[in-house]
C-alpha atoms as a PDB file:
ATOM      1  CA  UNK A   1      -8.109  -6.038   6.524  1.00  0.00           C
ATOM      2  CA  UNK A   2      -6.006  -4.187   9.466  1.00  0.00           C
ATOM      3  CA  UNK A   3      -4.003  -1.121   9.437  1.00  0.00           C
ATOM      4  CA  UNK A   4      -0.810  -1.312   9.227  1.00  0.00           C
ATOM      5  CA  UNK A   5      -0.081   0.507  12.290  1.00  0.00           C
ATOM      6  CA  UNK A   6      -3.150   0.570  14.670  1.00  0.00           C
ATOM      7  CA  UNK A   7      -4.411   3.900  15.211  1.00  0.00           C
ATOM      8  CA  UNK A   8      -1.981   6.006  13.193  1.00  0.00           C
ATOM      9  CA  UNK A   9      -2.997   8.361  10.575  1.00  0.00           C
ATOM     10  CA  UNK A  10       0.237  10.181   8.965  1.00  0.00           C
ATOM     11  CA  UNK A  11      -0.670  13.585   7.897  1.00  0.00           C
ATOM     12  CA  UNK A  12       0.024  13.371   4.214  1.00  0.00           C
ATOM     13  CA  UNK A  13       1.991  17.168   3.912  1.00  0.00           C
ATOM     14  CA  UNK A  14       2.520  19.717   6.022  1.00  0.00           C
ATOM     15  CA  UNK A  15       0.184  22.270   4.596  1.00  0.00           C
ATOM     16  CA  UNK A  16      -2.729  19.982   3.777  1.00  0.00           C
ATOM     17  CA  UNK A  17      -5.037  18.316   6.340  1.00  0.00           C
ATOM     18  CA  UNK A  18      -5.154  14.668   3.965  1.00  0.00           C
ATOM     19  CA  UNK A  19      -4.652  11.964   6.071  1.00  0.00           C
ATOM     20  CA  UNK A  20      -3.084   8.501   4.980  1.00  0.00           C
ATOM     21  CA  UNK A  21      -4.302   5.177   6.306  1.00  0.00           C
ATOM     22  CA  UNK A  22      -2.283   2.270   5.094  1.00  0.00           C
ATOM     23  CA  UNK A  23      -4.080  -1.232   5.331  1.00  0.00           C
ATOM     24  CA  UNK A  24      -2.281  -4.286   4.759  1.00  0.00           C
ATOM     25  CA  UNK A  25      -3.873  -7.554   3.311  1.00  0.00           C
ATOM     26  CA  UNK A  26      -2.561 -10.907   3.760  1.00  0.00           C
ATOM     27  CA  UNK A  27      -3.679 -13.851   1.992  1.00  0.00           C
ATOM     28  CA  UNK A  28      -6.518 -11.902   0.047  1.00  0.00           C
ATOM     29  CA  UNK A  29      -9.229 -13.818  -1.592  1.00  0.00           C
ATOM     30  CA  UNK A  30     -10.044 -13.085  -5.043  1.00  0.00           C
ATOM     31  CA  UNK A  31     -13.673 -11.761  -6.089  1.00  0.00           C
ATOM     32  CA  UNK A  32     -15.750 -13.060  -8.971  1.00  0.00           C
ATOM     33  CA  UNK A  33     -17.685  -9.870  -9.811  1.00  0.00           C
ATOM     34  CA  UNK A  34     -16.013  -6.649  -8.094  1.00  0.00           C
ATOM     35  CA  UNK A  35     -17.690  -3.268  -7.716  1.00  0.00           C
ATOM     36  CA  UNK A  36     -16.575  -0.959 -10.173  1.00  0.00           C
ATOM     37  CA  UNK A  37     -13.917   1.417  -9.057  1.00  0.00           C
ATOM     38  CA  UNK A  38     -15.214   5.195  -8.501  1.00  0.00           C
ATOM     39  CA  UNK A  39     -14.491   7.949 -10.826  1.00  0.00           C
ATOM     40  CA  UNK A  40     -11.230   9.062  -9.078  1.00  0.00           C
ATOM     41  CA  UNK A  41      -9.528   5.523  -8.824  1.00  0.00           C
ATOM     42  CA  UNK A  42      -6.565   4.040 -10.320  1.00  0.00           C
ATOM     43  CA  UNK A  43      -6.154   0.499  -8.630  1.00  0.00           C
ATOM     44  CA  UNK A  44      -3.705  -1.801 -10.828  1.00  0.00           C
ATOM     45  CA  UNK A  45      -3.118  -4.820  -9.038  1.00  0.00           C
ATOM     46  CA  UNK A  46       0.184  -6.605  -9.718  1.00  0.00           C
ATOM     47  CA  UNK A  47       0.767 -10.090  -8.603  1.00  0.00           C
ATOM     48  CA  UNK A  48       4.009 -11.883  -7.604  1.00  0.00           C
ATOM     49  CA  UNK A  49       6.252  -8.775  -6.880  1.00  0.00           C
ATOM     50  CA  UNK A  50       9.139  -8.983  -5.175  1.00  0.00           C
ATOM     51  CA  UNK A  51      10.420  -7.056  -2.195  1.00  0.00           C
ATOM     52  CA  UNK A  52      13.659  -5.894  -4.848  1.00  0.00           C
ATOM     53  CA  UNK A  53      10.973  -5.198  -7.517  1.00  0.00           C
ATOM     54  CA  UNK A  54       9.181  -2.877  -5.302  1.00  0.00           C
ATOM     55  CA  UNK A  55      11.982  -1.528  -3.844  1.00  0.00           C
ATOM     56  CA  UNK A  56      13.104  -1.069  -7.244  1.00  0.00           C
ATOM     57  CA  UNK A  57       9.955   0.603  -8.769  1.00  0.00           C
ATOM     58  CA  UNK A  58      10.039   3.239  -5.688  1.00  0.00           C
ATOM     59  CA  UNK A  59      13.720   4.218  -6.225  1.00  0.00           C
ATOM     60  CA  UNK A  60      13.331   4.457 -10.385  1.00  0.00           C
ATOM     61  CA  UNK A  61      10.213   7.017  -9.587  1.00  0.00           C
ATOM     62  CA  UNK A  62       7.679   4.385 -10.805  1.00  0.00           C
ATOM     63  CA  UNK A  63       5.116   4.556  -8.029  1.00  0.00           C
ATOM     64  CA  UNK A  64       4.052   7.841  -6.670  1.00  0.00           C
ATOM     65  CA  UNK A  65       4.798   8.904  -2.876  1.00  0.00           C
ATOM     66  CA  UNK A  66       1.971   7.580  -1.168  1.00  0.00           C
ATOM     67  CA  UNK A  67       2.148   3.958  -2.773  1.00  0.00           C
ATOM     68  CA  UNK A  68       6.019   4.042  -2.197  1.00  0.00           C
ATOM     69  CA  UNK A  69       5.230   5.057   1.469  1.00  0.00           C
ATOM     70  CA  UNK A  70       2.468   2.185   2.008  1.00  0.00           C
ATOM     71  CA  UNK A  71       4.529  -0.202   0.530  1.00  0.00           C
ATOM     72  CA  UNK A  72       7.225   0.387   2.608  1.00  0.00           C
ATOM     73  CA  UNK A  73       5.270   0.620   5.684  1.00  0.00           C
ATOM     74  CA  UNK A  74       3.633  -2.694   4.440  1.00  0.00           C
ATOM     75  CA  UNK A  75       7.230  -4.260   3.687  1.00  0.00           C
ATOM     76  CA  UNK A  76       8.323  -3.490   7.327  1.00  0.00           C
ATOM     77  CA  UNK A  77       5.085  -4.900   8.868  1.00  0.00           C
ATOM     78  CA  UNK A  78       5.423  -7.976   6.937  1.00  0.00           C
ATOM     79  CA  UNK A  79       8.952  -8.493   7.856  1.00  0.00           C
ATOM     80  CA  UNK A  80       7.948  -7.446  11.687  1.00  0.00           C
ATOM     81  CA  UNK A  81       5.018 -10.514  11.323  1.00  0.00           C
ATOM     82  CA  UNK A  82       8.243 -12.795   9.444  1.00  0.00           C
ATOM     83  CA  UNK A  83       5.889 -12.991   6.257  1.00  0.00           C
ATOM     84  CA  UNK A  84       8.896 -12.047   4.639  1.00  0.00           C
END
C-alpha cells in the first residue's frame, strides 16, 4: 500500500483543515474474513472497471469529489508506472 504521491496531503477545501491521502493498490490480495467497516464507512468495491467507465462515472456525477479526485490521481500514477 503506497501513496500515490509520496508525501503529499491535498487540503480537501479551502475553509476546512481535512486532509486527503490517496493510496493506490496494485495487485491486491483478497481477504477471507475482513474487519467490519466502522460506523461512518461506505466502501463498495467494484471489480473490472475500466479507465472509460471511471472516467465515465466521474463526468455523469456518479462518484463524489474525493473518489473522482483519487481515481484520477490513481489513473495518472498507473499510467506514469505503464500499468495502464
Amino acid at each position: 500500500l503506497d501513496r500515490i504521491y509520496d508525501d503529499v496531503s491535498i487540503p480537501m477545501d479551502k475553509y476546512v483543515v481535512t486532509e486527503i491521502v490517496a493510496y493506490l493498490v496494485i495487485d491486491p490480495v483478497k481477504v477471507e474474513n475482513p474487519r467490519p467497516l466502522d460506523a461512518e464507512e461506505d466502501i463498495e468495491i467494484v471489480e473490472g472497471v475500466s479507465v472509460d467507465e471511471i472516467l465515465e462515472l466521474i463526468r455523469n456525477g456518479q462518484m463524489n469529489c474525493i473518489g473522482g479526485f483519487a481515481s484520477l490521481l490513481a489513473i495518472e500514477k498507473l499510467r506514469e508506472l505503464l500499468e495502464i
